[in-house]
C-alpha atoms as a PDB file:
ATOM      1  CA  UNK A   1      90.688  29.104 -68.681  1.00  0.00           C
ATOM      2  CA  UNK A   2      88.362  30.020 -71.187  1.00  0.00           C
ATOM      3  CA  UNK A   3      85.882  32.859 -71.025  1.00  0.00           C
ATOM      4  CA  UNK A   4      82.405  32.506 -69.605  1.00  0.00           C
ATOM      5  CA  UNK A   5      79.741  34.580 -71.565  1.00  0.00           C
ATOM      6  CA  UNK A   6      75.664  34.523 -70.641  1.00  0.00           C
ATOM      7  CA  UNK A   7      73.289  35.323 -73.500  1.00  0.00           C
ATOM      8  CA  UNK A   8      69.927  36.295 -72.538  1.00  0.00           C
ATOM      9  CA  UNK A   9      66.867  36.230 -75.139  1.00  0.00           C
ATOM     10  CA  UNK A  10      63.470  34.960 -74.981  1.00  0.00           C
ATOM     11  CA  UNK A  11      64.011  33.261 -78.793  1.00  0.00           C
ATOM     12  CA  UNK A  12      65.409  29.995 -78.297  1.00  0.00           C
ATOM     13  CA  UNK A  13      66.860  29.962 -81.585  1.00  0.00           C
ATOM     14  CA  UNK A  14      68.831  32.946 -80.838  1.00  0.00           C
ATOM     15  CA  UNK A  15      70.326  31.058 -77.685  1.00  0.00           C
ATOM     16  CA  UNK A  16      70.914  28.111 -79.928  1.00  0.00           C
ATOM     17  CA  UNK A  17      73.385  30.006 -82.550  1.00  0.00           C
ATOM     18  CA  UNK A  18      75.248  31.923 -79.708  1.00  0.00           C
ATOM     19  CA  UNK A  19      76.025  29.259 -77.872  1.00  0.00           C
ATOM     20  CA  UNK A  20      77.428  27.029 -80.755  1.00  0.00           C
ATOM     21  CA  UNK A  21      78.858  29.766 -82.143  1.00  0.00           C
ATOM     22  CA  UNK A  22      80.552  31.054 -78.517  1.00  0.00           C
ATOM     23  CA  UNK A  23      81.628  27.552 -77.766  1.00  0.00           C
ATOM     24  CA  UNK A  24      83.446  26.871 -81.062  1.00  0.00           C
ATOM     25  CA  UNK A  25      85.340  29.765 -80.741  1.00  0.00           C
ATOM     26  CA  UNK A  26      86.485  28.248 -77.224  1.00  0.00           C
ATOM     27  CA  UNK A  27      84.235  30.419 -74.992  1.00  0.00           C
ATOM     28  CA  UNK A  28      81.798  29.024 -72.292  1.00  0.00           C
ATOM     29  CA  UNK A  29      78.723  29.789 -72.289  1.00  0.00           C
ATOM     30  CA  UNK A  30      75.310  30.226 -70.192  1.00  0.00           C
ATOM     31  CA  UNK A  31      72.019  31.002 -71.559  1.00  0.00           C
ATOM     32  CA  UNK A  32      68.705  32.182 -70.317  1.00  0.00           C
ATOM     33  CA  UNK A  33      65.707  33.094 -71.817  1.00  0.00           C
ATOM     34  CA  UNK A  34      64.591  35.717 -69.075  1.00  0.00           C
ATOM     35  CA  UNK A  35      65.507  38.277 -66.792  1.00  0.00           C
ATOM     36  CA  UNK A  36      64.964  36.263 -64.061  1.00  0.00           C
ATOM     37  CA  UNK A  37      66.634  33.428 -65.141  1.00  0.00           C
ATOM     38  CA  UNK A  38      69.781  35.328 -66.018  1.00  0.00           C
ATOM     39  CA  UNK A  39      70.212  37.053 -62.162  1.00  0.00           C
ATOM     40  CA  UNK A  40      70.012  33.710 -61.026  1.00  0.00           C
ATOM     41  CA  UNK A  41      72.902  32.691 -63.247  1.00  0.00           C
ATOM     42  CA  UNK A  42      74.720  35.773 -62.602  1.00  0.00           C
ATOM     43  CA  UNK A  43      74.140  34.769 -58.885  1.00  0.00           C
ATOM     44  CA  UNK A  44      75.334  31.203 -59.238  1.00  0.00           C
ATOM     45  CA  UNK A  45      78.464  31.765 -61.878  1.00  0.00           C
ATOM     46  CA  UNK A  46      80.679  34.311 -60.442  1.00  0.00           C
ATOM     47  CA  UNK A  47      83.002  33.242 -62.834  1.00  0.00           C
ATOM     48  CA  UNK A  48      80.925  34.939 -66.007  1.00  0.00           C
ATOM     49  CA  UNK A  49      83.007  37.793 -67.450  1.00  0.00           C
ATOM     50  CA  UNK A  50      80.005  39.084 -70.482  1.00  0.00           C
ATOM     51  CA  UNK A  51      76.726  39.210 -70.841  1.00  0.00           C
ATOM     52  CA  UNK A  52      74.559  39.752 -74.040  1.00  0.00           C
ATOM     53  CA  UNK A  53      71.257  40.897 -73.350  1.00  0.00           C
ATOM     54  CA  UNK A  54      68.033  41.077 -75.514  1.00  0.00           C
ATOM     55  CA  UNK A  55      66.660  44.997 -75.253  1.00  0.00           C
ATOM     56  CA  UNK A  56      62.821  43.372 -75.443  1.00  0.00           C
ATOM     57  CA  UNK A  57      61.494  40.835 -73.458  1.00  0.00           C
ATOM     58  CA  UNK A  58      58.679  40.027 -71.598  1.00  0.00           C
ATOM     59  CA  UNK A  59      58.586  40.095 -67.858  1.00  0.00           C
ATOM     60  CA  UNK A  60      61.997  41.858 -66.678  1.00  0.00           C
ATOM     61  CA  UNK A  61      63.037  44.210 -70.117  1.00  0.00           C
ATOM     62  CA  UNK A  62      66.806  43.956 -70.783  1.00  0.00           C
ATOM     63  CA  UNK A  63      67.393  47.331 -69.019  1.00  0.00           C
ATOM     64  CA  UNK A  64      65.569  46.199 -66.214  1.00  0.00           C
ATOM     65  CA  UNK A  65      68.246  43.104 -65.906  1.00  0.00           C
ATOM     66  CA  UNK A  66      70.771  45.063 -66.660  1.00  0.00           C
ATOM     67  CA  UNK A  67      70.012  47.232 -63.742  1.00  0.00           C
ATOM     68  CA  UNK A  68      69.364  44.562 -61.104  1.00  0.00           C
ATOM     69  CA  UNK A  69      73.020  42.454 -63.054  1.00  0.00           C
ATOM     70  CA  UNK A  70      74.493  46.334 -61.778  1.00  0.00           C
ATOM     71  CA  UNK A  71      73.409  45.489 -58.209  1.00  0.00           C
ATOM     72  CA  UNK A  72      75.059  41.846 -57.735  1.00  0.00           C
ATOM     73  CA  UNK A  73      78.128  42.449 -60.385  1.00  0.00           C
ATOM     74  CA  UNK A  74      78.923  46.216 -60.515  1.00  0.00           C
ATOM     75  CA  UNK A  75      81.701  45.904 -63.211  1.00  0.00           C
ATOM     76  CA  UNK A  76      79.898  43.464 -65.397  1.00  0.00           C
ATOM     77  CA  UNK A  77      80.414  44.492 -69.120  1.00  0.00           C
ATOM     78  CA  UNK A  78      77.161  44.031 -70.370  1.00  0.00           C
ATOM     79  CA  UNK A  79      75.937  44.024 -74.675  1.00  0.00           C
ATOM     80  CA  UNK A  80      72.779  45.006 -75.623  1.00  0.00           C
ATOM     81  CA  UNK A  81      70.624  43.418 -78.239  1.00  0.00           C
ATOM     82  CA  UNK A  82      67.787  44.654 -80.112  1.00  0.00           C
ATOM     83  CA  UNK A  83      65.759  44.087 -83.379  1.00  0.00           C
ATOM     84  CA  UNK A  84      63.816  46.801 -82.917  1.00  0.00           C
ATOM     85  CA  UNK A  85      64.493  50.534 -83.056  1.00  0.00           C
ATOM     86  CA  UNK A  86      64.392  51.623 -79.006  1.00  0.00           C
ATOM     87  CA  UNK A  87      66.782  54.579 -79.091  1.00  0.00           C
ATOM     88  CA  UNK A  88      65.115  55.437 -75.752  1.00  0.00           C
ATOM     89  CA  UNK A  89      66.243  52.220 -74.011  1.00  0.00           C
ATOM     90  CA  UNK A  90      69.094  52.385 -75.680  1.00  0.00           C
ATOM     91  CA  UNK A  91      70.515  55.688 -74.739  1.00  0.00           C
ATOM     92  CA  UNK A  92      69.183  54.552 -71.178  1.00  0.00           C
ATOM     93  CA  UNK A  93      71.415  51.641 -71.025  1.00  0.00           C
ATOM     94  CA  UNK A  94      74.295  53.584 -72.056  1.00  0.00           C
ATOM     95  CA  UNK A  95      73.852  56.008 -69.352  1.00  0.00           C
ATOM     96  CA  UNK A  96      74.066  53.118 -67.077  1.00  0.00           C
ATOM     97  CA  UNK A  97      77.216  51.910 -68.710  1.00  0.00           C
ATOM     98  CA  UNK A  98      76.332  49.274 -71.224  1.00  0.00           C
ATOM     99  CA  UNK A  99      79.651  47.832 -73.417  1.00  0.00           C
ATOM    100  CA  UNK A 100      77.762  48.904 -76.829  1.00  0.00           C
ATOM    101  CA  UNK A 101      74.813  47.242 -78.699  1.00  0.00           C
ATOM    102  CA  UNK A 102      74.433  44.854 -81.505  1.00  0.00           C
ATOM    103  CA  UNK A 103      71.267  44.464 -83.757  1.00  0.00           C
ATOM    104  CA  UNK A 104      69.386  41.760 -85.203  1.00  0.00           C
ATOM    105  CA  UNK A 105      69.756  39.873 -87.306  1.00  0.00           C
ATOM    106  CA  UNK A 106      73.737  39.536 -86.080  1.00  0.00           C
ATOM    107  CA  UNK A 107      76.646  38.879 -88.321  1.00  0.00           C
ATOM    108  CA  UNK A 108      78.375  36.362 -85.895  1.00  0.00           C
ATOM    109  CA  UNK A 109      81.974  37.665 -87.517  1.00  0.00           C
ATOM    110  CA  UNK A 110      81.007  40.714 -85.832  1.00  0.00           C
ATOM    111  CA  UNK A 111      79.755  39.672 -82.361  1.00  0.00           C
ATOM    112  CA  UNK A 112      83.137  37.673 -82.193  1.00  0.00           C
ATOM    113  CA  UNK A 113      84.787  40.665 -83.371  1.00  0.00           C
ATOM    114  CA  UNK A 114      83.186  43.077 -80.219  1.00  0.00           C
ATOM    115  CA  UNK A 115      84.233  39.993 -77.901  1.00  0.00           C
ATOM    116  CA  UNK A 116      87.659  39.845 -78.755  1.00  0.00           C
ATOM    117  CA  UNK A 117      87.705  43.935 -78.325  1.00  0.00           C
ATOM    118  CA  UNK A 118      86.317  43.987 -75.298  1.00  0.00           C
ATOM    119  CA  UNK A 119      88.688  40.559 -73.786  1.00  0.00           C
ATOM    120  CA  UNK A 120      91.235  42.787 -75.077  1.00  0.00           C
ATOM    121  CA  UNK A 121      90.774  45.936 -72.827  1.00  0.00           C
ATOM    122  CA  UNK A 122      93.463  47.163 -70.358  1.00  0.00           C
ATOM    123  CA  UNK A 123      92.080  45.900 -67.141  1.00  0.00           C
ATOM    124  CA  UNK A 124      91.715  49.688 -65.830  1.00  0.00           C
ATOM    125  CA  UNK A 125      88.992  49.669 -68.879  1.00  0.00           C
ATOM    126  CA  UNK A 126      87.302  46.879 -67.392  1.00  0.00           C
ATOM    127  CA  UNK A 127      87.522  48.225 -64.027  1.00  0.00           C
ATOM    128  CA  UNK A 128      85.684  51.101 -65.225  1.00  0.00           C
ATOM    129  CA  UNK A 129      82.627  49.898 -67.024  1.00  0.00           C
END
């Protein structure tokens, strides 16, 4: 069964290129444009195995769902994405145990390319993040 990955960014467009992009390399997909949105998915779709998370948004920040993602999925391996330079929030989500961190504007080759590394992980990898 394919992979199930959620993308989270208030810019529709964004949403738009992931998820063609995501599903023609065979992946399902999810999308929401907010924090809140997103723990609801996370809630409903225990079956999601990645999330992609914009750093800035407004209402709940991407660390901010991150955090409260932490509470209901523990082990979730999570990607942060940013267009701005927030080395603050950045080093923050680290600490917390964030997969790594992609900026925008994305070269899809390489957001395919983190994917496959992190489907690829020993399991005891997963287990750990």
């Amino acid at each position: 069964m394919a992979k199930k990955i959620l993308v989270i960014d208030d810019d529709q467009s964004i949403l738009s290129i992931f998820e063609y992009i995501l599903q023609e390399a065979g992946y399902q997909t999810e999308t929401a444009s907010d924090g809140y949105e997103a723990l609801e998915k996370v809630k409903q779709h225990a079956d999601i195995d990645l999330v992609f998370t914009d750093v800035k948004m407004p209402g709940l920040s991407g660390i901010d769902t991150f955090k409260e993602i932490q509470k209901i999925r523990p082990r979730m391996l999570v990607v942060m994405m940013t267009g701005y330079s927030v080395d603050e929030l950045l080093k923050e989500a680290f600490e917390l145990g964030a997969y790594g961190v992609i900026y925008k504007p994305f070269d899809m080759e390489e957001v395919l390319s983190i994917i496959e590394k992190i489907f690829n992980l020993p399991q005891t990898a997963t287990a750990m993040a």
